[in-house]
PDB file of N, CA and C in Angstrom:
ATOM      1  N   UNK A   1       0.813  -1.179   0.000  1.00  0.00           N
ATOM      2  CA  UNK A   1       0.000   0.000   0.000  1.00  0.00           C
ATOM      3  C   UNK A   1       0.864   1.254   0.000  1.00  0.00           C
ATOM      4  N   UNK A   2       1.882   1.218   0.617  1.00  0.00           N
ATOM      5  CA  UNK A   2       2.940   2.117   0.685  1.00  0.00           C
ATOM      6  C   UNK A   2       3.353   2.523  -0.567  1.00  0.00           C
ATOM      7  N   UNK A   3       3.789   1.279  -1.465  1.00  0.00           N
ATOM      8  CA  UNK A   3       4.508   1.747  -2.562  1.00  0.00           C
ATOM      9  C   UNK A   3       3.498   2.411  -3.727  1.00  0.00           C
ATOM     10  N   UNK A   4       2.228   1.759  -3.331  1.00  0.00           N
ATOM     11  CA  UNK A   4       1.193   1.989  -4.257  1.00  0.00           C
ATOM     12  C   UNK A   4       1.206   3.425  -4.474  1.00  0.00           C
ATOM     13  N   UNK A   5       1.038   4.386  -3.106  1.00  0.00           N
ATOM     14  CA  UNK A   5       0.948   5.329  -2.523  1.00  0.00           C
ATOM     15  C   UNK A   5       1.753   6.794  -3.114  1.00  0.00           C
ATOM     16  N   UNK A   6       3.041   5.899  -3.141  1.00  0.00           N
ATOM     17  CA  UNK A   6       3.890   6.870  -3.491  1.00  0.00           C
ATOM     18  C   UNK A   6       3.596   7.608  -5.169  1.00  0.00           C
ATOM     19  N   UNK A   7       2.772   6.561  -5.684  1.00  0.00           N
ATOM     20  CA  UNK A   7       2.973   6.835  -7.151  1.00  0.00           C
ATOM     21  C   UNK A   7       4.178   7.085  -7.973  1.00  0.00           C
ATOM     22  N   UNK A   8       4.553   6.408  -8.078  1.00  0.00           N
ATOM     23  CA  UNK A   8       6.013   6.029  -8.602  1.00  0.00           C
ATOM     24  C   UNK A   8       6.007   5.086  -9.572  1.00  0.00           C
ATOM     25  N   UNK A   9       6.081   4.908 -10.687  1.00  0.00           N
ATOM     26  CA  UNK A   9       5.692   3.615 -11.421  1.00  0.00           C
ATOM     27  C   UNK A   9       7.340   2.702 -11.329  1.00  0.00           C
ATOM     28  N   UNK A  10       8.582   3.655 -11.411  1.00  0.00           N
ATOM     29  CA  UNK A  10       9.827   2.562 -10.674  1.00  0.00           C
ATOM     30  C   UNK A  10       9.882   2.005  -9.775  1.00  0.00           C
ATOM     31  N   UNK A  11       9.118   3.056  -8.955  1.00  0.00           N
ATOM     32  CA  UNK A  11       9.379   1.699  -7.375  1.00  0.00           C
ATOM     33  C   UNK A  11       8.558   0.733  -7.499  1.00  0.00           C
ATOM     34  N   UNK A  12       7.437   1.240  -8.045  1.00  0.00           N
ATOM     35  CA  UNK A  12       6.086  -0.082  -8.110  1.00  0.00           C
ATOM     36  C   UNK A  12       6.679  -1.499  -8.906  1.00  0.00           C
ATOM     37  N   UNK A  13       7.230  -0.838 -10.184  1.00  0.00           N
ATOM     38  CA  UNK A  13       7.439  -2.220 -11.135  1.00  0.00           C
ATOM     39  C   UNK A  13       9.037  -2.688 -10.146  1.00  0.00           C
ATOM     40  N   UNK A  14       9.574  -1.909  -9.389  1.00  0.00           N
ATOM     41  CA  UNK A  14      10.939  -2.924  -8.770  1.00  0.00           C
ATOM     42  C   UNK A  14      10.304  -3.533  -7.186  1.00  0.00           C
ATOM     43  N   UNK A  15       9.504  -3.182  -6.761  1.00  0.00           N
ATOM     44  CA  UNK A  15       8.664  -3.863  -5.992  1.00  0.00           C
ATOM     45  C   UNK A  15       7.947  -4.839  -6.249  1.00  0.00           C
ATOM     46  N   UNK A  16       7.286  -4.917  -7.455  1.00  0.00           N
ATOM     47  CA  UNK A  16       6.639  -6.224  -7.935  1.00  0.00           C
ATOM     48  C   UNK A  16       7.644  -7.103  -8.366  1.00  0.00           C
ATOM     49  N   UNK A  17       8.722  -6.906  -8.805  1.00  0.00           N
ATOM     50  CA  UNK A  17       9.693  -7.545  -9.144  1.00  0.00           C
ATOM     51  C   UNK A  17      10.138  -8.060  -8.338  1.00  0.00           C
ATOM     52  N   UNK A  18      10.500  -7.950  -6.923  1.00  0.00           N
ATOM     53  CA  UNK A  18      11.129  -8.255  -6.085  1.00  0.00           C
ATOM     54  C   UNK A  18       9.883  -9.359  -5.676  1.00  0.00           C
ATOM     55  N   UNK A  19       8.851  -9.045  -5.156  1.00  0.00           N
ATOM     56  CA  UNK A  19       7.733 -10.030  -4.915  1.00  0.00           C
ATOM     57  C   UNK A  19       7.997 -11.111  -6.139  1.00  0.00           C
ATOM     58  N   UNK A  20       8.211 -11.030  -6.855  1.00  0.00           N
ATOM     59  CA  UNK A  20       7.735 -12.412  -7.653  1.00  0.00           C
ATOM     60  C   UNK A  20       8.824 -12.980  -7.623  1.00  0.00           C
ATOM     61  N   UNK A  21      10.212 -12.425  -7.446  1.00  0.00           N
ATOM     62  CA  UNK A  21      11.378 -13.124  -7.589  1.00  0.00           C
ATOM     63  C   UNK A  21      11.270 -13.928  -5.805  1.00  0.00           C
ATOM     64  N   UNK A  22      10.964 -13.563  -4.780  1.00  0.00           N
ATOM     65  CA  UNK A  22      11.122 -14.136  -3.562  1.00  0.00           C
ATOM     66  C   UNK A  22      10.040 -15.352  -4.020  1.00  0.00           C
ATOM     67  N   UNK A  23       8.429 -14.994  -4.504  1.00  0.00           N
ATOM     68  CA  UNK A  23       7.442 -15.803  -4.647  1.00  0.00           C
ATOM     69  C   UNK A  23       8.368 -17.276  -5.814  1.00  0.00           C
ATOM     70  N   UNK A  24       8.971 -16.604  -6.630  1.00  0.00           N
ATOM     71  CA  UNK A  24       9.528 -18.131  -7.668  1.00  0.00           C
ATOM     72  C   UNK A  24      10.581 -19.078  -6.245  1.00  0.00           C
ATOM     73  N   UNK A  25      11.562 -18.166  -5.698  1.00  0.00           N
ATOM     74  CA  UNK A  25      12.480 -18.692  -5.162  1.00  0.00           C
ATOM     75  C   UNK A  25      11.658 -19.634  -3.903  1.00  0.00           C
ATOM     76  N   UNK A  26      10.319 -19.374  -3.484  1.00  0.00           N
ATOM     77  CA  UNK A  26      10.079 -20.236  -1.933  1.00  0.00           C
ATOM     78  C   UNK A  26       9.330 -21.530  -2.991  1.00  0.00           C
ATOM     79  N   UNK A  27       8.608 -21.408  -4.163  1.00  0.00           N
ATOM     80  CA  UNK A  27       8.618 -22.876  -4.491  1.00  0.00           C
ATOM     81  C   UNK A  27       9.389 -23.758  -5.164  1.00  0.00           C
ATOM     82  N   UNK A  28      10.459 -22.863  -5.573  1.00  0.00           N
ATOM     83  CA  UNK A  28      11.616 -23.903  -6.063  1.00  0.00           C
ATOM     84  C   UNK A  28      12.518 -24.494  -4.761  1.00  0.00           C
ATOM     85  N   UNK A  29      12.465 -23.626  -3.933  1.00  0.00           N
ATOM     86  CA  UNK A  29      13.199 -24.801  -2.564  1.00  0.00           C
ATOM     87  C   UNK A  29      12.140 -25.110  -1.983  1.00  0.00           C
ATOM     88  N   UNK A  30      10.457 -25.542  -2.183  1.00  0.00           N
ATOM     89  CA  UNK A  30       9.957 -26.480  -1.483  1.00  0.00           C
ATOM     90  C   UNK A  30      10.122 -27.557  -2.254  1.00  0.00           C
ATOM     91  N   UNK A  31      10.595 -27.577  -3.859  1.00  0.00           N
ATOM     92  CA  UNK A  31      10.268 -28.875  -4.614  1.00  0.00           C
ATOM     93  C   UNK A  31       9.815 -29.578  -5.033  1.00  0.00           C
ATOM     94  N   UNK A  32       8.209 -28.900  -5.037  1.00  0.00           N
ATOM     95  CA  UNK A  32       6.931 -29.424  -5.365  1.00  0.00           C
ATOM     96  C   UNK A  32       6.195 -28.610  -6.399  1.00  0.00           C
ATOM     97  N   UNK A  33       7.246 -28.587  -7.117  1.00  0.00           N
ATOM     98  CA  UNK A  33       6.320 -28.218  -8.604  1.00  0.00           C
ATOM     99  C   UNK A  33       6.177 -29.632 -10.121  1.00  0.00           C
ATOM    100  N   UNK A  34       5.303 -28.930 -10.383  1.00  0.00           N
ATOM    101  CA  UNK A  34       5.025 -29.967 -11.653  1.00  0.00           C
ATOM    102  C   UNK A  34       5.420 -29.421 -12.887  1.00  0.00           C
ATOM    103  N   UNK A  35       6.546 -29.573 -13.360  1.00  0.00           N
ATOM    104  CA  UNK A  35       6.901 -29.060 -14.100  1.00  0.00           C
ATOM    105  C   UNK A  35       7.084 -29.279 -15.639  1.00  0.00           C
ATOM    106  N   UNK A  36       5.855 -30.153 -16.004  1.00  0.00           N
ATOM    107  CA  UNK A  36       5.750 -30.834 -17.192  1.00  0.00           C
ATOM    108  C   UNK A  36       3.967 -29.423 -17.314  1.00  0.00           C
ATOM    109  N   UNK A  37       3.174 -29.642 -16.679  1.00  0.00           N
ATOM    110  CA  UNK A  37       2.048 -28.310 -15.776  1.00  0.00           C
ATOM    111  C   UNK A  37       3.279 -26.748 -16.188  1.00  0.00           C
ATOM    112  N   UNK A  38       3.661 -26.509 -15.675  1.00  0.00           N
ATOM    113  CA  UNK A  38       4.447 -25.355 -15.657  1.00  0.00           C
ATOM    114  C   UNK A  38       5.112 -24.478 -16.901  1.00  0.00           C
ATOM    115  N   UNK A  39       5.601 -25.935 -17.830  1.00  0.00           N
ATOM    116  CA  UNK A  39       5.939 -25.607 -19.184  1.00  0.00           C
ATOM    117  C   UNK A  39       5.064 -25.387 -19.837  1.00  0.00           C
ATOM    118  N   UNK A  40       3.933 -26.142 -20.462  1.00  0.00           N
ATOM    119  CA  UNK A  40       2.536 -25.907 -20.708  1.00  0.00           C
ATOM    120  C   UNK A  40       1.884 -24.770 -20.112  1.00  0.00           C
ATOM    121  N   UNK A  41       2.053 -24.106 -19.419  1.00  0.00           N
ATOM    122  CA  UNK A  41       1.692 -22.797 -19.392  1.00  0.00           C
ATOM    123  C   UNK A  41       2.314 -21.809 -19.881  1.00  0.00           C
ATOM    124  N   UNK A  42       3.729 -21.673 -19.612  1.00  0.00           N
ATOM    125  CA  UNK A  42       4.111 -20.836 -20.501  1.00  0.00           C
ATOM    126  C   UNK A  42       4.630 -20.913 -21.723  1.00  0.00           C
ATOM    127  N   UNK A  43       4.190 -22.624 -22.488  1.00  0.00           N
ATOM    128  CA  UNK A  43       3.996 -22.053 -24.038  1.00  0.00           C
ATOM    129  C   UNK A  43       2.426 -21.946 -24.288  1.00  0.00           C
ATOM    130  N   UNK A  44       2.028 -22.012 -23.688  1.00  0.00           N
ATOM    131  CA  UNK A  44       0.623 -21.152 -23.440  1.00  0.00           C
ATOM    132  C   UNK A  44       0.447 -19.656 -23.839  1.00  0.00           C
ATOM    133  N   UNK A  45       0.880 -19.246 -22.975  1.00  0.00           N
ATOM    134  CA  UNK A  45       1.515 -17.376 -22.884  1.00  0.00           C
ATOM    135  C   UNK A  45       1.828 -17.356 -24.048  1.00  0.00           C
ATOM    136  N   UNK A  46       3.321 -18.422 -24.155  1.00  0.00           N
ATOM    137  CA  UNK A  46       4.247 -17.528 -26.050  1.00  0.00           C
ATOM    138  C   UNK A  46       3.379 -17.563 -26.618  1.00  0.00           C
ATOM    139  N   UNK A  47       2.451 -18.784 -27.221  1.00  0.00           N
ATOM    140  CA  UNK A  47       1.473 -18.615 -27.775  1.00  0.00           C
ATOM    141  C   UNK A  47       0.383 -17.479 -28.027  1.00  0.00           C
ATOM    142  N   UNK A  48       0.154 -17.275 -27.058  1.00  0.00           N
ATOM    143  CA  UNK A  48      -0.924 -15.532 -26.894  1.00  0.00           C
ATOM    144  C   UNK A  48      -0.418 -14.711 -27.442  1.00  0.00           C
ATOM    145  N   UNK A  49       1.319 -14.593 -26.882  1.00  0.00           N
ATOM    146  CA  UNK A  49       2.187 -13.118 -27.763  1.00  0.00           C
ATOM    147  C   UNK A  49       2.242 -13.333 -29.024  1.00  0.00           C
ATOM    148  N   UNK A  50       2.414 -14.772 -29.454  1.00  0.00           N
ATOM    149  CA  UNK A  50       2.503 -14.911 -30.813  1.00  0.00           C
ATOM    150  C   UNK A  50       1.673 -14.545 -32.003  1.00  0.00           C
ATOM    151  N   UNK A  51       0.390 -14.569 -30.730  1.00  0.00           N
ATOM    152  CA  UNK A  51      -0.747 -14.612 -31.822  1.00  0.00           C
ATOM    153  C   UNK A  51      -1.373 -12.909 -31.838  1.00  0.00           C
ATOM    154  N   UNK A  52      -0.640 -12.301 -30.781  1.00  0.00           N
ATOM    155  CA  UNK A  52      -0.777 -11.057 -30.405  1.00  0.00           C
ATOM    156  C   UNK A  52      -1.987 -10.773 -29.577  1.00  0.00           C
ATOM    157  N   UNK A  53      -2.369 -11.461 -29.049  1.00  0.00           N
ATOM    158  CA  UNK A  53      -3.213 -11.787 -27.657  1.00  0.00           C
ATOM    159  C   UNK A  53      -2.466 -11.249 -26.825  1.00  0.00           C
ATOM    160  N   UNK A  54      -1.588  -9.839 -25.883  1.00  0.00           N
ATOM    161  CA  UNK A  54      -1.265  -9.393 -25.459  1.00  0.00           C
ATOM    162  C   UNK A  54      -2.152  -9.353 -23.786  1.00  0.00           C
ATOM    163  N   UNK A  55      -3.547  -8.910 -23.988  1.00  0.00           N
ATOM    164  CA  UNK A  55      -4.109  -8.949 -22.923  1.00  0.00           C
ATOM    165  C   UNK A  55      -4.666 -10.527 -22.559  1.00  0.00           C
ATOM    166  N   UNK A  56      -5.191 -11.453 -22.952  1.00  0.00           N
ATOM    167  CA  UNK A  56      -4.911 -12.536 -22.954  1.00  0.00           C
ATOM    168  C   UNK A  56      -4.205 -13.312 -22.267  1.00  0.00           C
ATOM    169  N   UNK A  57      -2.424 -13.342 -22.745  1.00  0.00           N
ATOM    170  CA  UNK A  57      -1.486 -13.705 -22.285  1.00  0.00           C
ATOM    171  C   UNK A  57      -0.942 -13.103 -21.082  1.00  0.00           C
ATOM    172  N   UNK A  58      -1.411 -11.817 -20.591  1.00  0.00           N
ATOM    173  CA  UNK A  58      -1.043 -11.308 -19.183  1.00  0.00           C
ATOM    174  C   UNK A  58      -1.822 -11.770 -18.500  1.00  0.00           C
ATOM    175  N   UNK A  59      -3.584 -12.165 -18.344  1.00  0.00           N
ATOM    176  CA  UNK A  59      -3.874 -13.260 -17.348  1.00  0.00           C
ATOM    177  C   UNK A  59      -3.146 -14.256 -17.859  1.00  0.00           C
ATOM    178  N   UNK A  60      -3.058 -14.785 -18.340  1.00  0.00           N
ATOM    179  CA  UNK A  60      -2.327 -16.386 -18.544  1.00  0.00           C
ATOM    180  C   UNK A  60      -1.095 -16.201 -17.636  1.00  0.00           C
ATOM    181  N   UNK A  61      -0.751 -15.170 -17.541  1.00  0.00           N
ATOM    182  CA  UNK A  61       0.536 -14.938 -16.870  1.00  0.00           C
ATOM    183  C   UNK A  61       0.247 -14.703 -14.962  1.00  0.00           C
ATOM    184  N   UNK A  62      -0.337 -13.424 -15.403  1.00  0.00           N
ATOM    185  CA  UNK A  62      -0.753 -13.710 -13.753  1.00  0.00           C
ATOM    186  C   UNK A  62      -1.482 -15.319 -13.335  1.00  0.00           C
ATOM    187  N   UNK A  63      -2.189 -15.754 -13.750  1.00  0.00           N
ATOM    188  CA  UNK A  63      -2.770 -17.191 -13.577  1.00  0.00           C
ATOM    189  C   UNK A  63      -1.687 -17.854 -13.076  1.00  0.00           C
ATOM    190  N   UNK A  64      -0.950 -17.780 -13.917  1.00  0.00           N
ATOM    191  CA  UNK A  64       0.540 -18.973 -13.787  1.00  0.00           C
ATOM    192  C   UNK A  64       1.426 -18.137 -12.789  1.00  0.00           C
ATOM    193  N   UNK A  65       1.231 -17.181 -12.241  1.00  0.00           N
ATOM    194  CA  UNK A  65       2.051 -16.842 -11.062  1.00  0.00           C
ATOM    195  C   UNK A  65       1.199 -17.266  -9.763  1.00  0.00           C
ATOM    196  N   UNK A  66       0.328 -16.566  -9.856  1.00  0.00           N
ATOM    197  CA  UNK A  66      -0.523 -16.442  -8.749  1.00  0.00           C
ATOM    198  C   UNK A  66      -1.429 -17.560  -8.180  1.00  0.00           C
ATOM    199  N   UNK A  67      -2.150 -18.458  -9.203  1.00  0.00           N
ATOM    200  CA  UNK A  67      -3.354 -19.236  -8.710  1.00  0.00           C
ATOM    201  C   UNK A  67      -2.281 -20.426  -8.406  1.00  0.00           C
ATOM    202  N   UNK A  68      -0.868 -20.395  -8.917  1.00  0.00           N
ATOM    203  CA  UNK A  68      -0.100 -21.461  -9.161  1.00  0.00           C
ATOM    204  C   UNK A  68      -0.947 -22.975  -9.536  1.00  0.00           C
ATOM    205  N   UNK A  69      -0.890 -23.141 -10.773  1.00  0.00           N
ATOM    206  CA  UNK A  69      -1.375 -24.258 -11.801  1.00  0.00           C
ATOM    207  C   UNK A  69      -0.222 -25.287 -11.710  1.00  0.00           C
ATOM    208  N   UNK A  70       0.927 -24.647 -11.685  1.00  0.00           N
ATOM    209  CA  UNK A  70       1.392 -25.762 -11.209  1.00  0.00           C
ATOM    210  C   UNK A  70       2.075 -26.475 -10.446  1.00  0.00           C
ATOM    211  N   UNK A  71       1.399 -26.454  -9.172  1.00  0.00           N
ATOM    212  CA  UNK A  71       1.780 -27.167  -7.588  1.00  0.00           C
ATOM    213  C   UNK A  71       1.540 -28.821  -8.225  1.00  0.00           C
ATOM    214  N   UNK A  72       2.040 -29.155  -7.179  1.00  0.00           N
ATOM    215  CA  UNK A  72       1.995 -30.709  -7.652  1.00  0.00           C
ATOM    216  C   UNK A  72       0.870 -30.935  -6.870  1.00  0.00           C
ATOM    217  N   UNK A  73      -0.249 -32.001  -7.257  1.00  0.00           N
ATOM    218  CA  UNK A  73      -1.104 -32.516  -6.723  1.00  0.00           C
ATOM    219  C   UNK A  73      -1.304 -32.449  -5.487  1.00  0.00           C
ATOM    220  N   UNK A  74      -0.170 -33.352  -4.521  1.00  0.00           N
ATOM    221  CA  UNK A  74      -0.283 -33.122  -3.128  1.00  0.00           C
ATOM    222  C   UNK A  74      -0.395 -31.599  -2.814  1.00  0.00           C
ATOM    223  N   UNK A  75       0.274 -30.660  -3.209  1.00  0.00           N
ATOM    224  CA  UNK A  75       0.625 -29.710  -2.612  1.00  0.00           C
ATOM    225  C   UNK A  75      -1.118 -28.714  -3.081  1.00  0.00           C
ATOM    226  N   UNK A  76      -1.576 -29.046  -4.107  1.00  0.00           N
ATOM    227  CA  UNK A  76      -2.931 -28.801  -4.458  1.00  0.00           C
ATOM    228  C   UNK A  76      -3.941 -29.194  -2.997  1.00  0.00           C
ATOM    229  N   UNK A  77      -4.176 -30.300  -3.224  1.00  0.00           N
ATOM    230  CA  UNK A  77      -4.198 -30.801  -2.024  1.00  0.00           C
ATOM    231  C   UNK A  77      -4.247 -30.103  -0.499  1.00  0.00           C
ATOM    232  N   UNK A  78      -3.246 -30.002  -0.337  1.00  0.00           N
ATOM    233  CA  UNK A  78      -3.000 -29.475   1.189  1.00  0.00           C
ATOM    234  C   UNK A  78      -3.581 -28.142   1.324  1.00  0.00           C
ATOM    235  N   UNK A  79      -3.650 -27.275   0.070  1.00  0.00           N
ATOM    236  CA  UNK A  79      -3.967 -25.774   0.462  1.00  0.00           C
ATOM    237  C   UNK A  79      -5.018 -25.563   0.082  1.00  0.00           C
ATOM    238  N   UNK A  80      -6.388 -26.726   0.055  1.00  0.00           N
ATOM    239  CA  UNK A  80      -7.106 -26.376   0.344  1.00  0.00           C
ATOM    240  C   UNK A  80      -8.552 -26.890   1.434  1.00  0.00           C
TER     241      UNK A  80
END
């Protein structure tokens, strides 16, 4: 909310940056990704840019960050 605040569009986009880089790094050392799921999404995405589906491919993108599609089963599982 802070950074939101400031209105700054550098700090915002190096703040989101930083969030997603900590968010990739805590499920690659839990080890429970599916990563056959994971690839398939993002030739998913290239696909969208390719086709120039721009808005499209940015949910596809947030999707694949956020809802995480691809936890592995168990880990599906547990969180909910």
């Amino acid at each position: 909310m802070i950074v939101d605040a400031a209105q700054n569009r550098i700090l915002l986009r190096s703040w989101d940056s930083l969030a997603f880089e900590a968010l990739i790094q805590m499920r690659l050392m839990k080890g429970k990704l599916n990563l056959s799921q994971a690839q398939q999404a993002h030739w998913t995405i290239i696909e969208a840019l390719d086709e120039g589906q721009g808005a499209i491919a940015g949910r596809l993108l947030r999707k694949h960050i956020f809802d995480r599609p691809e936890a592995a089963p168990d880990e599906q599982a547990a969180s909910t």
